[in-house]
N, C-alpha and C. Protein backbone atom coordinates (compact mmCIF):
# COMPACT_ATOMS: atom_id res chain seq x y z
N UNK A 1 0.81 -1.18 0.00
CA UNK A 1 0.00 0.00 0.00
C UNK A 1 0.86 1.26 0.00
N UNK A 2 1.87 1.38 0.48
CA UNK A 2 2.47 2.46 0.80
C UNK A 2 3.69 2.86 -0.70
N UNK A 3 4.09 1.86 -0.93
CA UNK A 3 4.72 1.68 -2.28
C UNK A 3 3.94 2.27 -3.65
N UNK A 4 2.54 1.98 -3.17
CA UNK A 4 1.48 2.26 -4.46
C UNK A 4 1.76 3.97 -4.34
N UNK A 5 1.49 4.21 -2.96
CA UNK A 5 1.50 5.94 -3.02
C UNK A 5 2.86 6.55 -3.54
N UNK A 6 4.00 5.92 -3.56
CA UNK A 6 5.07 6.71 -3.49
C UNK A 6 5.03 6.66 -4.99
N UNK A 7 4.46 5.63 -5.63
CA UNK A 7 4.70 5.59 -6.98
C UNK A 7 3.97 6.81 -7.79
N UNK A 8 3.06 6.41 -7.64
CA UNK A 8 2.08 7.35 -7.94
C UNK A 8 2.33 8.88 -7.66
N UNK A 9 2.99 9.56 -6.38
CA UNK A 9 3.71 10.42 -6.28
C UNK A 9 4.80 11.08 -7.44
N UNK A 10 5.82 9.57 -7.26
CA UNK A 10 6.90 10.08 -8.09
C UNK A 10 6.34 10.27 -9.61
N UNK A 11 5.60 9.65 -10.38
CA UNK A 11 4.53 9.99 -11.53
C UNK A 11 4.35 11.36 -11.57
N UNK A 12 3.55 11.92 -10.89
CA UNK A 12 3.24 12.94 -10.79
C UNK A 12 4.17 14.21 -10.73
N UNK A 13 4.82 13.89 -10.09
CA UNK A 13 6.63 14.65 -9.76
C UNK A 13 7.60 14.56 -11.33
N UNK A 14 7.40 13.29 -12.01
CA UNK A 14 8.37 13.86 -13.63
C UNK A 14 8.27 15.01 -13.91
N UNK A 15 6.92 15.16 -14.81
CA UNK A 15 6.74 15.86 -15.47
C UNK A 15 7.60 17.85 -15.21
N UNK A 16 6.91 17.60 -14.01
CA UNK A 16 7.58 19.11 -13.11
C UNK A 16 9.01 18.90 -12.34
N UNK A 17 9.33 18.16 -12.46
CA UNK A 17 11.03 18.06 -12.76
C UNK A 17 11.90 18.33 -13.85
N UNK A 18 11.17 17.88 -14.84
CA UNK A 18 11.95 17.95 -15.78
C UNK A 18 11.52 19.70 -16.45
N UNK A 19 10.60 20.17 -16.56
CA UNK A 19 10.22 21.25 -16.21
C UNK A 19 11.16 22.06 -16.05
N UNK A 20 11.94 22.05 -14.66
CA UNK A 20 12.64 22.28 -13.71
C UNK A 20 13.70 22.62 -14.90
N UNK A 21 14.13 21.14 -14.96
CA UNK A 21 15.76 20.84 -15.53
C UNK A 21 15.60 22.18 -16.51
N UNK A 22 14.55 21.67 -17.31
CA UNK A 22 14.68 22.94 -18.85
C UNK A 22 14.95 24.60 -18.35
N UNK A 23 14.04 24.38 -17.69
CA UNK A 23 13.97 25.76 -17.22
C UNK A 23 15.66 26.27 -16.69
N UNK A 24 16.06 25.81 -15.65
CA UNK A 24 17.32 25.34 -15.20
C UNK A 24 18.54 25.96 -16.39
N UNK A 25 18.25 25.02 -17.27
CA UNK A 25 19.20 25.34 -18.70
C UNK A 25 19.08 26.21 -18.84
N UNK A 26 17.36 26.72 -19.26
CA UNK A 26 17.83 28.07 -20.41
C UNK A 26 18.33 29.26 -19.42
N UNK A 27 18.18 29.23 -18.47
CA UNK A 27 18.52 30.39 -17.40
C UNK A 27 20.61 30.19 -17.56
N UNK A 28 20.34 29.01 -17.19
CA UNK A 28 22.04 29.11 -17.44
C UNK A 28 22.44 29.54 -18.67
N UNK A 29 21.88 29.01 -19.65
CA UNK A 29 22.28 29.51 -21.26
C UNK A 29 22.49 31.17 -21.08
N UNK A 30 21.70 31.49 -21.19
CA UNK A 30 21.11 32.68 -20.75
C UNK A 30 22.24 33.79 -20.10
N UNK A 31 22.24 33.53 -18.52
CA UNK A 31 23.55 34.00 -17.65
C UNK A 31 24.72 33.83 -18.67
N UNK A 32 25.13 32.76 -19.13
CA UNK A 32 26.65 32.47 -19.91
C UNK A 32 26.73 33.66 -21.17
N UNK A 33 25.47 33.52 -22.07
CA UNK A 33 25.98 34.77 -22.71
C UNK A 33 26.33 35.95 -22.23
N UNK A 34 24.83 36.42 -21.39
CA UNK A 34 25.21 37.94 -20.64
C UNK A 34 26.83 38.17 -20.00
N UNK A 35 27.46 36.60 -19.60
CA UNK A 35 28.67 37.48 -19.13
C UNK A 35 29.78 37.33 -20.42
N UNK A 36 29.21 36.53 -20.97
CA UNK A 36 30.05 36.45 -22.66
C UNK A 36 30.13 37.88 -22.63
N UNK A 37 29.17 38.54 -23.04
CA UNK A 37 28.79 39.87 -23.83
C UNK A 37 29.51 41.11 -22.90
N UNK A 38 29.36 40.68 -21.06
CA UNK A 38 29.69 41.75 -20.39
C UNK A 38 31.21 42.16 -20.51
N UNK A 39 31.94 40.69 -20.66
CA UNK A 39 33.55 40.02 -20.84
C UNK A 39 34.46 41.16 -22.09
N UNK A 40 33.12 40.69 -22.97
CA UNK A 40 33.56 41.37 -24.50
C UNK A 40 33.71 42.47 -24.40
N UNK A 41 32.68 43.47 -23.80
CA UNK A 41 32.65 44.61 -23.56
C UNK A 41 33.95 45.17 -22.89
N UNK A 42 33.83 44.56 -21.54
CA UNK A 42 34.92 45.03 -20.60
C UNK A 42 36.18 44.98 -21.26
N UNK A 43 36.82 43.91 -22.12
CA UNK A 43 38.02 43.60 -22.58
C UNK A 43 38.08 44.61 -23.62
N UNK A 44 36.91 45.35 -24.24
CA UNK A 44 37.15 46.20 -25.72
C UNK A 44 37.70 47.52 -25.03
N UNK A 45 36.87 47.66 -23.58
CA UNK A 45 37.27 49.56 -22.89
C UNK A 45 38.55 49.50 -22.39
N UNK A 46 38.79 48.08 -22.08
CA UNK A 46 39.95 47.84 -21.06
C UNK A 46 41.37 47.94 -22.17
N UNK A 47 41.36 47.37 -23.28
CA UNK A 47 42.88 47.34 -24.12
C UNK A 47 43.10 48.83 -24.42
N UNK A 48 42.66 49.84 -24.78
CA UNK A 48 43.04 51.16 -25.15
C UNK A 48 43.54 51.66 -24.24
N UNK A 49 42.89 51.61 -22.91
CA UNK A 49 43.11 52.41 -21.92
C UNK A 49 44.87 51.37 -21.37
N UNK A 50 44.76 50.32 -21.37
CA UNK A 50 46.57 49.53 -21.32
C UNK A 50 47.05 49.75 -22.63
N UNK A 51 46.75 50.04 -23.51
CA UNK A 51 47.92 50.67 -24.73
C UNK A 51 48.56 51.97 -24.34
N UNK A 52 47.52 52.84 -24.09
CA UNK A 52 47.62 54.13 -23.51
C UNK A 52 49.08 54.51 -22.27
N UNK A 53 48.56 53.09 -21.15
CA UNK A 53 49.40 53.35 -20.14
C UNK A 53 50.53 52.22 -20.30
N UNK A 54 50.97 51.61 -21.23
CA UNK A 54 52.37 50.99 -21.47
C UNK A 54 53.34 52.00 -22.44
N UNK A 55 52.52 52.63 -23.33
CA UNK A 55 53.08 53.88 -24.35
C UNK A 55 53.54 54.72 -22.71
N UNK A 56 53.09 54.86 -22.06
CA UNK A 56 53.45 56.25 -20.98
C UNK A 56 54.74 55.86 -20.23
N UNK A 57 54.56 54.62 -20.17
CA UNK A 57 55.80 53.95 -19.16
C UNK A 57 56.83 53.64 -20.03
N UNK A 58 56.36 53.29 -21.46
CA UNK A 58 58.09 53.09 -22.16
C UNK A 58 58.63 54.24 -22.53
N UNK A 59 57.78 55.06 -22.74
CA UNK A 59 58.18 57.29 -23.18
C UNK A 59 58.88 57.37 -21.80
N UNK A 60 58.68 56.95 -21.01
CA UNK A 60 58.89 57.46 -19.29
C UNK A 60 60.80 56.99 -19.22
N UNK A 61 60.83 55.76 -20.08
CA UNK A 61 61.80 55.16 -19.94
C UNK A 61 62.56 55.57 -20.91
N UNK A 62 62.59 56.08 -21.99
CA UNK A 62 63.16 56.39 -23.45
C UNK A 62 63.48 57.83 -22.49
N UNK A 63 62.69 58.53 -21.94
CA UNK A 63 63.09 60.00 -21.85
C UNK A 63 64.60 59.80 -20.16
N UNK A 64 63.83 58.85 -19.38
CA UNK A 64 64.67 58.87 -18.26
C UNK A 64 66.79 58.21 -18.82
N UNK A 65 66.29 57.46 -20.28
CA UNK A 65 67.13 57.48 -20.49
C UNK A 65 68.57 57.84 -21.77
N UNK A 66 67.41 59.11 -22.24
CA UNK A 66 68.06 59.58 -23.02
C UNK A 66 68.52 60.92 -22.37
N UNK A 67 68.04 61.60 -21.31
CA UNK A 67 68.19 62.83 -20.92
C UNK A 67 69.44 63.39 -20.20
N UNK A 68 70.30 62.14 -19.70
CA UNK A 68 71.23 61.88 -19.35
C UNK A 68 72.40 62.60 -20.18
N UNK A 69 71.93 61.78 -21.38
CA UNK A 69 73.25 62.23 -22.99
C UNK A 69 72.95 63.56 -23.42
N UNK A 70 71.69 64.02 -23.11
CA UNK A 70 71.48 65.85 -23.46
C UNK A 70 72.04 66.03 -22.85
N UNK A 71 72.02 66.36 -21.02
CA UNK A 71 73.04 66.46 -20.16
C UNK A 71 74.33 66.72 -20.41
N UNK A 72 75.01 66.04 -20.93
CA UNK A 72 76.48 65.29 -21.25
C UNK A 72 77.37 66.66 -21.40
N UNK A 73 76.83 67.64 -22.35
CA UNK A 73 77.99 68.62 -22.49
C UNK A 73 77.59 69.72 -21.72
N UNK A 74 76.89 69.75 -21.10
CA UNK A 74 76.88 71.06 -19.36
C UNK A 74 77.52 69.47 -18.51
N UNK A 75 77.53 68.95 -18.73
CA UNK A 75 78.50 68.29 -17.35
C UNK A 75 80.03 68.17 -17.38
N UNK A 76 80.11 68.08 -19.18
CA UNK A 76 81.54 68.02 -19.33
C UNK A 76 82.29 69.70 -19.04
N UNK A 77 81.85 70.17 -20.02
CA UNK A 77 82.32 71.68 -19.64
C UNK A 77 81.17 72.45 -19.37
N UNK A 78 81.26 72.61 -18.45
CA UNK A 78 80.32 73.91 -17.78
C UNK A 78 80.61 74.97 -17.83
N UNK A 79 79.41 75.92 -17.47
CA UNK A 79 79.83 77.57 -17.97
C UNK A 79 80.18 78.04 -16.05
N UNK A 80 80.72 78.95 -16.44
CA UNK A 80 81.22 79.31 -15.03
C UNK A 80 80.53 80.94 -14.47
């Protein structure tokens, strides 16, 4: 008797499980693009703005080390 009910239960219970599952998916489908799309986005604002600031740091470095050799002839003979 008690077996009959559970069966009959779980019967009843597929249908809205699986329900579930689908539903389940497309929500995940769903989430995965939006952060696809958020990813894409972020990575398109994000490279200009690091081109921008590696150009600043190698100028930073070209100037710290060329300024030296302008230097060069006020260090050799100086005016008095």
């Amino acid at each position: 008797m008690c077996c009959s009910r559970t069966s009959d239960f779980g019967d009843a219970i597929a249908p809205t499980v699986l329900k579930i599952d689908n539903m389940l998916e497309r929500i995940s489908d769903f989430l995965d693009e939006e952060i696809e799309t958020t990813l894409s986005g972020l990575t398109a604002l994000i490279e200009p703005i690091l081109i921008v600031f590696l150009g600043v740091v190698v100028g930073g470095m070209v100037i710290c080390m060329f300024l030296p050799i302008f230097k060069m002839p006020e260090i050799v003979n100086p005016k008095r």
